[in-house]
C-alpha atoms as a PDB file:
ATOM      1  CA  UNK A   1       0.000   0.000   0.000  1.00  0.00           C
ATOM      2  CA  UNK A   2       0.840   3.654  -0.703  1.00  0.00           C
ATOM      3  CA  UNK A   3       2.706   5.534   2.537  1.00  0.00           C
ATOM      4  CA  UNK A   4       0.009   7.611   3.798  1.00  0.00           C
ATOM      5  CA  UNK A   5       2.332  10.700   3.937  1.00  0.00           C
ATOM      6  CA  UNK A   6       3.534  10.616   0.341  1.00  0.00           C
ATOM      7  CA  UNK A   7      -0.598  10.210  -0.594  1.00  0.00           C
ATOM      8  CA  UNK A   8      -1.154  13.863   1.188  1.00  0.00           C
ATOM      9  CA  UNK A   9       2.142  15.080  -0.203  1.00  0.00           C
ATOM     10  CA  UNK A  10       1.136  14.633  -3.586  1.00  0.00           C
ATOM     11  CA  UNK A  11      -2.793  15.143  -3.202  1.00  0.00           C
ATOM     12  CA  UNK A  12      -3.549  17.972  -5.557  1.00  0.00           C
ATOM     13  CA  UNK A  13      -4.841  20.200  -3.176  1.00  0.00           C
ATOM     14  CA  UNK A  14      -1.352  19.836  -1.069  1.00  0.00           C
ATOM     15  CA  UNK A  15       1.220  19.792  -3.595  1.00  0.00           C
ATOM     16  CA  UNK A  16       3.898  22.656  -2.897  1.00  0.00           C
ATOM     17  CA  UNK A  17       3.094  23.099   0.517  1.00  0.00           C
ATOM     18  CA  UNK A  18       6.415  23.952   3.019  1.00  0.00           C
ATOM     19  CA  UNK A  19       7.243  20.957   5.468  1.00  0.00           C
ATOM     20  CA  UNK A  20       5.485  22.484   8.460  1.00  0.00           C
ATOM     21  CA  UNK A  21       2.158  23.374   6.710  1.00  0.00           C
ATOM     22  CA  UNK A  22       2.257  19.630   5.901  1.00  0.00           C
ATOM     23  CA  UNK A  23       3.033  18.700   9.492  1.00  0.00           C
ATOM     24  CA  UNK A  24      -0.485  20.827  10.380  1.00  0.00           C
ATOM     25  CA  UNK A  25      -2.236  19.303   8.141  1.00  0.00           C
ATOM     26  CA  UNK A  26      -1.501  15.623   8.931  1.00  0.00           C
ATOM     27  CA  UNK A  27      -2.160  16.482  12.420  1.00  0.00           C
ATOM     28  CA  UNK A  28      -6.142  17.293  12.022  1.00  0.00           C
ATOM     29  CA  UNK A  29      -6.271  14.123   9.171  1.00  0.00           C
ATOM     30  CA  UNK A  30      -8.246  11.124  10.634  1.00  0.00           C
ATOM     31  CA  UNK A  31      -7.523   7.853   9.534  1.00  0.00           C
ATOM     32  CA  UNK A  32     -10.926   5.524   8.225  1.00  0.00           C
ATOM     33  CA  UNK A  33     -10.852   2.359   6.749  1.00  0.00           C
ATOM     34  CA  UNK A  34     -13.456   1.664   4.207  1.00  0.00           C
ATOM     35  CA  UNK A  35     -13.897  -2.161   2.746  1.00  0.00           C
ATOM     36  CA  UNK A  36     -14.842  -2.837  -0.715  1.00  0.00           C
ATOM     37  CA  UNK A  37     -19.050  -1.863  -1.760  1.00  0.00           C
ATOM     38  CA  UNK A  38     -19.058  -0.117   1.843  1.00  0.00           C
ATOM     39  CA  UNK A  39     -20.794   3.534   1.211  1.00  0.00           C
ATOM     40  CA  UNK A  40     -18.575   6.567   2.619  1.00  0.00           C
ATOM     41  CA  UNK A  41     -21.396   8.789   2.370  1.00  0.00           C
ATOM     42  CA  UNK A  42     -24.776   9.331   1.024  1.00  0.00           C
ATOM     43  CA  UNK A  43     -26.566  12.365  -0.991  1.00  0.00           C
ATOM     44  CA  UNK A  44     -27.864  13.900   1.543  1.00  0.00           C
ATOM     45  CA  UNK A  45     -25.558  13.812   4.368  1.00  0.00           C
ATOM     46  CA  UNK A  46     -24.382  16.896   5.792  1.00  0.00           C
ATOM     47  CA  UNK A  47     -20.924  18.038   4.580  1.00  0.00           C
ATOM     48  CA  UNK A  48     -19.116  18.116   7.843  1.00  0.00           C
ATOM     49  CA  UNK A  49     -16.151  17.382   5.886  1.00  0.00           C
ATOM     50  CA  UNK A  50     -13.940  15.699   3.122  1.00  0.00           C
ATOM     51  CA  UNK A  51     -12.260  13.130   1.810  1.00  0.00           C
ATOM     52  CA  UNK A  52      -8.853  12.391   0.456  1.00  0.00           C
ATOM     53  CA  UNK A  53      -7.719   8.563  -0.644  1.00  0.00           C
ATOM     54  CA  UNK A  54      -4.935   7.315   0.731  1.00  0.00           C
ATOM     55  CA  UNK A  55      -4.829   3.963  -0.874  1.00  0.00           C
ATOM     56  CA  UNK A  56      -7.742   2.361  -3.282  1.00  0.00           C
ATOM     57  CA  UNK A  57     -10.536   3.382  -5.343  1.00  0.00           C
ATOM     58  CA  UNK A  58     -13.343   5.565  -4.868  1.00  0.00           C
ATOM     59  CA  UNK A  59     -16.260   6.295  -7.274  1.00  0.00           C
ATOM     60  CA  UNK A  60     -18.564   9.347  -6.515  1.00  0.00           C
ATOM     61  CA  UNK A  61     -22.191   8.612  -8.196  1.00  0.00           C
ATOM     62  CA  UNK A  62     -25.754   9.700  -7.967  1.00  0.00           C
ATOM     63  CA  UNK A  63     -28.502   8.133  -8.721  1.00  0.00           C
ATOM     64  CA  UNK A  64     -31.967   9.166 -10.355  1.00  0.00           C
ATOM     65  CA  UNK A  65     -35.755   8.621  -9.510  1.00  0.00           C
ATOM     66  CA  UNK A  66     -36.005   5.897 -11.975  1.00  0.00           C
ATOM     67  CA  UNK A  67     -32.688   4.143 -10.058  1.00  0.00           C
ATOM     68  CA  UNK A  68     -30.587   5.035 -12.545  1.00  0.00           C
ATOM     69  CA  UNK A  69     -26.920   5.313 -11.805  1.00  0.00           C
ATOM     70  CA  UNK A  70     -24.668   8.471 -13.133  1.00  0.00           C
ATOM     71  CA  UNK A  71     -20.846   8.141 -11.911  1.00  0.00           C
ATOM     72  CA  UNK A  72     -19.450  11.186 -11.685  1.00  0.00           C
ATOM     73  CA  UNK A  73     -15.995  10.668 -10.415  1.00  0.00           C
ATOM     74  CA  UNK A  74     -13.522   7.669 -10.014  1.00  0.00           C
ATOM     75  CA  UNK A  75     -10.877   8.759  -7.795  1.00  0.00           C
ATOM     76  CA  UNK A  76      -7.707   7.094  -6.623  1.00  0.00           C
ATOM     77  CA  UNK A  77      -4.395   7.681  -4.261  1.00  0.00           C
ATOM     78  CA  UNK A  78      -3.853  11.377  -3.303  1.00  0.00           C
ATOM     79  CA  UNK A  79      -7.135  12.738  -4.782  1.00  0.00           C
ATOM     80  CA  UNK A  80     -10.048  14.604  -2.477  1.00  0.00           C
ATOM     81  CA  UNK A  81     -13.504  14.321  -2.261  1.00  0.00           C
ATOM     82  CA  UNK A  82     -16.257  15.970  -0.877  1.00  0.00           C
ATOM     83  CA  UNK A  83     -14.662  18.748  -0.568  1.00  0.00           C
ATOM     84  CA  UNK A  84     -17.438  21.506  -2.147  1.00  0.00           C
ATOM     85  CA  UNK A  85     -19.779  20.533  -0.290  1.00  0.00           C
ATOM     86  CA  UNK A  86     -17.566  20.887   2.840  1.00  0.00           C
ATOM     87  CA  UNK A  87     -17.106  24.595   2.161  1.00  0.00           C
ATOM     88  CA  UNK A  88     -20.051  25.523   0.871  1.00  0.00           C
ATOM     89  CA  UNK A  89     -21.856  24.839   4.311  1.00  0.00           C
ATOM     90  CA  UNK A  90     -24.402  22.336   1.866  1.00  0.00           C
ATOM     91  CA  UNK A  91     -25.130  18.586   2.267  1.00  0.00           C
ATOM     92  CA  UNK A  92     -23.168  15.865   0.058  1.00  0.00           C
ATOM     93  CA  UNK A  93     -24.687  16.638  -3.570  1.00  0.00           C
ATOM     94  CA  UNK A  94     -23.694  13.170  -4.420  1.00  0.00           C
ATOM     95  CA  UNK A  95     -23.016   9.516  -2.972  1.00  0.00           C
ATOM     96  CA  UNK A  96     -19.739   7.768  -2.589  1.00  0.00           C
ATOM     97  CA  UNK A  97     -18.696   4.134  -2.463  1.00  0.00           C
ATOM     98  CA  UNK A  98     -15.358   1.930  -2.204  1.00  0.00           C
ATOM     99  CA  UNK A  99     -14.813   0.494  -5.285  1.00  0.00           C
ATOM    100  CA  UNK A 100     -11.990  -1.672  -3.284  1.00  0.00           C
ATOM    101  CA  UNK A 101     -10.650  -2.130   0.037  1.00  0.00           C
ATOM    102  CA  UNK A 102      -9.647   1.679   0.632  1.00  0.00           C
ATOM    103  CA  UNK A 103      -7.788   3.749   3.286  1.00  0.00           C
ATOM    104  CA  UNK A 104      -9.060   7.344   3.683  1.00  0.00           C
ATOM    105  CA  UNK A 105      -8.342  10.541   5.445  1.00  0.00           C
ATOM    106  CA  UNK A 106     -11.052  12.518   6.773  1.00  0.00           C
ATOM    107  CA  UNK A 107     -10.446  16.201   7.283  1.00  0.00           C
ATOM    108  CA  UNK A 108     -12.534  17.916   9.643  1.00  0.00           C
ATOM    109  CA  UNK A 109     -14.401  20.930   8.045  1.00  0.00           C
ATOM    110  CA  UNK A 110     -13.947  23.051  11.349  1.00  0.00           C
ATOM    111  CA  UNK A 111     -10.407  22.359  11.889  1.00  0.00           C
ATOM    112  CA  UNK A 112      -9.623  22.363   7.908  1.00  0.00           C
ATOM    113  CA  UNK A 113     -11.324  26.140   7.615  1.00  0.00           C
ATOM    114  CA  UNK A 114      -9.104  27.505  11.029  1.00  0.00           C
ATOM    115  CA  UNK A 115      -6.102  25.985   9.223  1.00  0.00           C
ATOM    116  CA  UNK A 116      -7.266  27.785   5.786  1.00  0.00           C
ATOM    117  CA  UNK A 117      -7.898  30.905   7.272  1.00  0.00           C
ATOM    118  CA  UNK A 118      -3.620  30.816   8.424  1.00  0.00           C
ATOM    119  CA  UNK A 119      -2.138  30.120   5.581  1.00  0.00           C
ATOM    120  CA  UNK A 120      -2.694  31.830   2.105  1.00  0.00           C
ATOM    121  CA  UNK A 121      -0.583  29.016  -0.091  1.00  0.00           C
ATOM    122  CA  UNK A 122      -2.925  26.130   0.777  1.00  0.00           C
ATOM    123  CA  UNK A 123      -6.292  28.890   0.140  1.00  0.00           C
ATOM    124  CA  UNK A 124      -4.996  29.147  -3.783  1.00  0.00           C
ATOM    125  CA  UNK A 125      -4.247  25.208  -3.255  1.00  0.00           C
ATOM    126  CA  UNK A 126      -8.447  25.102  -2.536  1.00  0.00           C
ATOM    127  CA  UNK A 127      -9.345  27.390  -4.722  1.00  0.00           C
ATOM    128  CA  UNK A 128      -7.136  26.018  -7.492  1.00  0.00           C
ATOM    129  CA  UNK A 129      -9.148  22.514  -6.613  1.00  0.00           C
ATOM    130  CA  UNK A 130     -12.377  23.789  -6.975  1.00  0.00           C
ATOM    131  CA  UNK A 131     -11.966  26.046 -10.154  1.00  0.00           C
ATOM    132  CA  UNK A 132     -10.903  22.522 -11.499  1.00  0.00           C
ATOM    133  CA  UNK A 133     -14.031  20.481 -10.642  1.00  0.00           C
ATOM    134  CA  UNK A 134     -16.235  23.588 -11.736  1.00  0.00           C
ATOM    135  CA  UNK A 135     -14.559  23.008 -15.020  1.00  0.00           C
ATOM    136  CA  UNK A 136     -14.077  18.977 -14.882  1.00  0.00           C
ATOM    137  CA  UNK A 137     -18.228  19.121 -14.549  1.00  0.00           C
ATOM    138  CA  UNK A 138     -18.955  21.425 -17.011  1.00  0.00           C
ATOM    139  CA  UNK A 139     -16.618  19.391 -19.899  1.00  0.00           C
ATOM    140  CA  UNK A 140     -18.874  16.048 -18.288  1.00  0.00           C
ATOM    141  CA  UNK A 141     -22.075  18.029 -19.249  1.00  0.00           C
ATOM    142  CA  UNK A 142     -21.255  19.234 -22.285  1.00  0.00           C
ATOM    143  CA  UNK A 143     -20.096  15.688 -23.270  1.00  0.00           C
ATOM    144  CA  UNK A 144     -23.287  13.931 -22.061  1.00  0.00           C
ATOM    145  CA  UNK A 145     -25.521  16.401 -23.459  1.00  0.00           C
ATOM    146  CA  UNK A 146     -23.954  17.031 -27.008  1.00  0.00           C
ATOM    147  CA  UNK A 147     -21.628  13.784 -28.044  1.00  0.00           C
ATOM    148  CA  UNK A 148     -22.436  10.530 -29.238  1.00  0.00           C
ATOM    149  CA  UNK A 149     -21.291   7.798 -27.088  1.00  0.00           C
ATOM    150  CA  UNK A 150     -18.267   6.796 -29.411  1.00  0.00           C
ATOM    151  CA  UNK A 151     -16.830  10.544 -28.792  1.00  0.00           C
ATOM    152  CA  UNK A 152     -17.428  10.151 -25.403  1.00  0.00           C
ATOM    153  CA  UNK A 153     -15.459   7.241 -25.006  1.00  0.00           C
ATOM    154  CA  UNK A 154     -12.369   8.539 -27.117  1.00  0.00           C
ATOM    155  CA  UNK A 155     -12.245  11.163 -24.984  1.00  0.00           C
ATOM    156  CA  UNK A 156     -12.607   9.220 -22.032  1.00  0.00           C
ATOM    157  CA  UNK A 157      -9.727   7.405 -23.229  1.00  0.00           C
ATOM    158  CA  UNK A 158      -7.667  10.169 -24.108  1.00  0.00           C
ATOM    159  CA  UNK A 159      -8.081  11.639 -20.951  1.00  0.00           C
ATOM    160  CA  UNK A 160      -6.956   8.029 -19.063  1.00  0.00           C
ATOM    161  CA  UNK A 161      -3.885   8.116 -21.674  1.00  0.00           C
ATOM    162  CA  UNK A 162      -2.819  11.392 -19.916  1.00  0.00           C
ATOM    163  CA  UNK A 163      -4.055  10.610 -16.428  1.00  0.00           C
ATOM    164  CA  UNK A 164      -1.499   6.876 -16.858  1.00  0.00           C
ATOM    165  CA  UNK A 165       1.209   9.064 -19.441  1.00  0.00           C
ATOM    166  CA  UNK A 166       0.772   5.967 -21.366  1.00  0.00           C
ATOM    167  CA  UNK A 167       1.316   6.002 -25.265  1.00  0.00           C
ATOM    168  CA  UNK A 168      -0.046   3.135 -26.910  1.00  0.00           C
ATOM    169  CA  UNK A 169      -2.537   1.656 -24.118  1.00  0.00           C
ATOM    170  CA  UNK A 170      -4.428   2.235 -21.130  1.00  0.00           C
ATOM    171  CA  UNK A 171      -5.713   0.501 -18.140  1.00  0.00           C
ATOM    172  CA  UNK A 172      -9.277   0.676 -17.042  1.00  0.00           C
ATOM    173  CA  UNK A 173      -9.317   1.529 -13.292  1.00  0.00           C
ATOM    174  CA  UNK A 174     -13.155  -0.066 -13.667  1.00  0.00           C
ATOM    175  CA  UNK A 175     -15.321  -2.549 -14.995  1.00  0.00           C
ATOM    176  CA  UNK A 176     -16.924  -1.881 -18.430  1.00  0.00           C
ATOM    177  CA  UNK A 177     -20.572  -1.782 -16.354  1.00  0.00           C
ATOM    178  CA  UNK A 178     -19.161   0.898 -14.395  1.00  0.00           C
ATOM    179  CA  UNK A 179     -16.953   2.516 -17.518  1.00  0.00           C
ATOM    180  CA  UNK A 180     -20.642   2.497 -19.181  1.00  0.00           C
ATOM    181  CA  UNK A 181     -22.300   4.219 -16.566  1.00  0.00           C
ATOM    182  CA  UNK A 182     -19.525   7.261 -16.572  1.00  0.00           C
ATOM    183  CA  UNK A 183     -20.458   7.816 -20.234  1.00  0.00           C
ATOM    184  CA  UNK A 184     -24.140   8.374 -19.436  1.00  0.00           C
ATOM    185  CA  UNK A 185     -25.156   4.681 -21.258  1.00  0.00           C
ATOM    186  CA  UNK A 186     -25.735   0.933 -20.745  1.00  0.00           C
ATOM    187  CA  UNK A 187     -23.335  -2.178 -20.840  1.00  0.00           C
ATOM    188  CA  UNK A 188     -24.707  -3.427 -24.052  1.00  0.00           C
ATOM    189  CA  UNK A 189     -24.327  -0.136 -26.302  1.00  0.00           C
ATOM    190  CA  UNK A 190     -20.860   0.118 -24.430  1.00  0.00           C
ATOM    191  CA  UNK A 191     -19.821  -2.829 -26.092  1.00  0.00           C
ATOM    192  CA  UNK A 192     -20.943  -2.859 -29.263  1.00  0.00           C
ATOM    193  CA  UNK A 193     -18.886   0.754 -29.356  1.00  0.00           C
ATOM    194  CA  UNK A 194     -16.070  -0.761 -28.499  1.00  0.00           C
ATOM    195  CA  UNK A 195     -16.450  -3.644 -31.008  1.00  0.00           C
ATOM    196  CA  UNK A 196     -17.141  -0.998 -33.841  1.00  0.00           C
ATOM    197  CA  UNK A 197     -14.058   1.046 -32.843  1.00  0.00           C
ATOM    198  CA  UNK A 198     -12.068  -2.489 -32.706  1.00  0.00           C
ATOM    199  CA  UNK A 199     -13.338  -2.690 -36.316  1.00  0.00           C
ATOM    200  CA  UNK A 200     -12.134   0.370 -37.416  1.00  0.00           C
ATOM    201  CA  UNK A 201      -8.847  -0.135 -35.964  1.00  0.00           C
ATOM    202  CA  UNK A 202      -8.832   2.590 -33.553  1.00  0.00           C
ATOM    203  CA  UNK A 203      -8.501   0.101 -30.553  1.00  0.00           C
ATOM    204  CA  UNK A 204      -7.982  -3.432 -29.395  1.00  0.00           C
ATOM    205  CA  UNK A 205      -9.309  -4.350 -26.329  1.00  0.00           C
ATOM    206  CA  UNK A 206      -7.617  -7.248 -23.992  1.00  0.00           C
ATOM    207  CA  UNK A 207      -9.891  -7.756 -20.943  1.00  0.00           C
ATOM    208  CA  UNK A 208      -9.001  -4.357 -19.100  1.00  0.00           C
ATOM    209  CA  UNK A 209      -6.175  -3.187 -21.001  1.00  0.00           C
ATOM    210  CA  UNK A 210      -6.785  -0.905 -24.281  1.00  0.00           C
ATOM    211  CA  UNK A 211      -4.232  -0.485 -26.476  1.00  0.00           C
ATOM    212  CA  UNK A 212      -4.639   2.361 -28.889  1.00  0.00           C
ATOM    213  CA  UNK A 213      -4.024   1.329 -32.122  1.00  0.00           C
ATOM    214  CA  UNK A 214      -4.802   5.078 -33.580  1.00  0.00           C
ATOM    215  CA  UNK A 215      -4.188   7.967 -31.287  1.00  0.00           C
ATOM    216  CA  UNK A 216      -4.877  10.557 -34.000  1.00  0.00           C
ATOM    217  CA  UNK A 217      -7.941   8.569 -35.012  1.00  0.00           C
ATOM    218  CA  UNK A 218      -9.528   8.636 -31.686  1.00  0.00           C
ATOM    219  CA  UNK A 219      -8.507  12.374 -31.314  1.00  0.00           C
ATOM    220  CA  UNK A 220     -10.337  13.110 -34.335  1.00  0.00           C
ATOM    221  CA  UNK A 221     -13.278  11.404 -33.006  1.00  0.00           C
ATOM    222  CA  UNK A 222     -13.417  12.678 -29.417  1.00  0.00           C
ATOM    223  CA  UNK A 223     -13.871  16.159 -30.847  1.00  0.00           C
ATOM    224  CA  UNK A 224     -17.044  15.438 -33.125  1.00  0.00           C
END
């Protein structure tokens, strides 16, 4: 498993911060444990604080009237959650669920703010953070609402290429169930996008491992 310090060392929302900001912070952290399918928190719940993941995977979903899943976020070592509605005084917006066995740190909204308020670097850290989800969910909405499912998934695997600095394949993090329900679809029209982009030679798929067969092609064909 990951060394919880170098997880909050290289957490977004930490990175660049002098030794004895660091030592603060990992002072007001509190351990949790969370085992695999075990729900951190629920839409809903009041945002007394947030999230970062030490070690395993996270997903952040909602779900509709109809029962419906929508993932929002899968999240892994060193990356927070929870966090806006932590500081905007609101209730969790969303649910979230270990995809694996995971070790968390909780930060205590109270104790986070008071250690805000003291020092400026880690209030552009936060700020910084949230700008970036603003704009991570607006790029999600504007791909659900305006792209066909076989842009969607380029991009998805574009992004994954640069998230992994991989060149000529990826690794999915999830199943294809879950993968389908990040694109705003179902299993079945998952697959047969992946067969028809097998087809055209844009990708080979080998259980969870993609390889990218035509970067340029799938570039193309995340922007339509």
């Amino acid at each position: 498993m990951t060394p919880a310090k170098d997880a909050l060392a290289h957490s977004s929302l930490f990175e660049g911060l002098p030794r004895e900001q660091m030592e603060a912070i990992r002072r007001i952290a509190v351990s949790r444990q969370a085992q695999k399918g075990e729900i951190i928190f629920s839409q809903g719940d009041p945002g007394n604080g947030f999230y970062i993941v030490d070690d395993g995977v996270v997903k952040v979903f909602t779900v509709s009237g109809e029962g419906k899943e929508q993932i929002l976020h899968i999240l892994g070592g060193g990356e927070p959650f929870g966090e806006v509605a932590a500081f905007t005084g609101r209730t969790f917006p969303a649910h979230a669920e270990a995809l694996t066995d995971c070790r968390l740190w909780f930060f205590p909204k109270n104790a986070f703010v008071q250690l805000v308020q003291g020092h400026s670097t880690l209030s552009l850290n936060m700020i910084a953070l949230l700008c970036a989800r603003l704009h991570q969910f607006a790029a999600q909405v504007e791909s659900l609402s305006l792209k066909a499912v076989p842009s969607r998934l380029a991009t998805y695997l574009m992004v994954l290429a640069e998230e992994q600095e991989a060149t000529d394949s990826v690794v999915l993090k999830i199943s294809k169930g879950q993968l389908a329900s990040l694109l705003g679809t179902i299993p079945e029209t998952l697959s047969r996008v992946l067969a028809r982009l097998s087809d055209q030679g844009l990708i080979q798929v080998e259980g969870k491992s993609i390889r990218l067969k035509d970067v340029e092609g799938l570039l193309e064909l995340s922007e339509q």
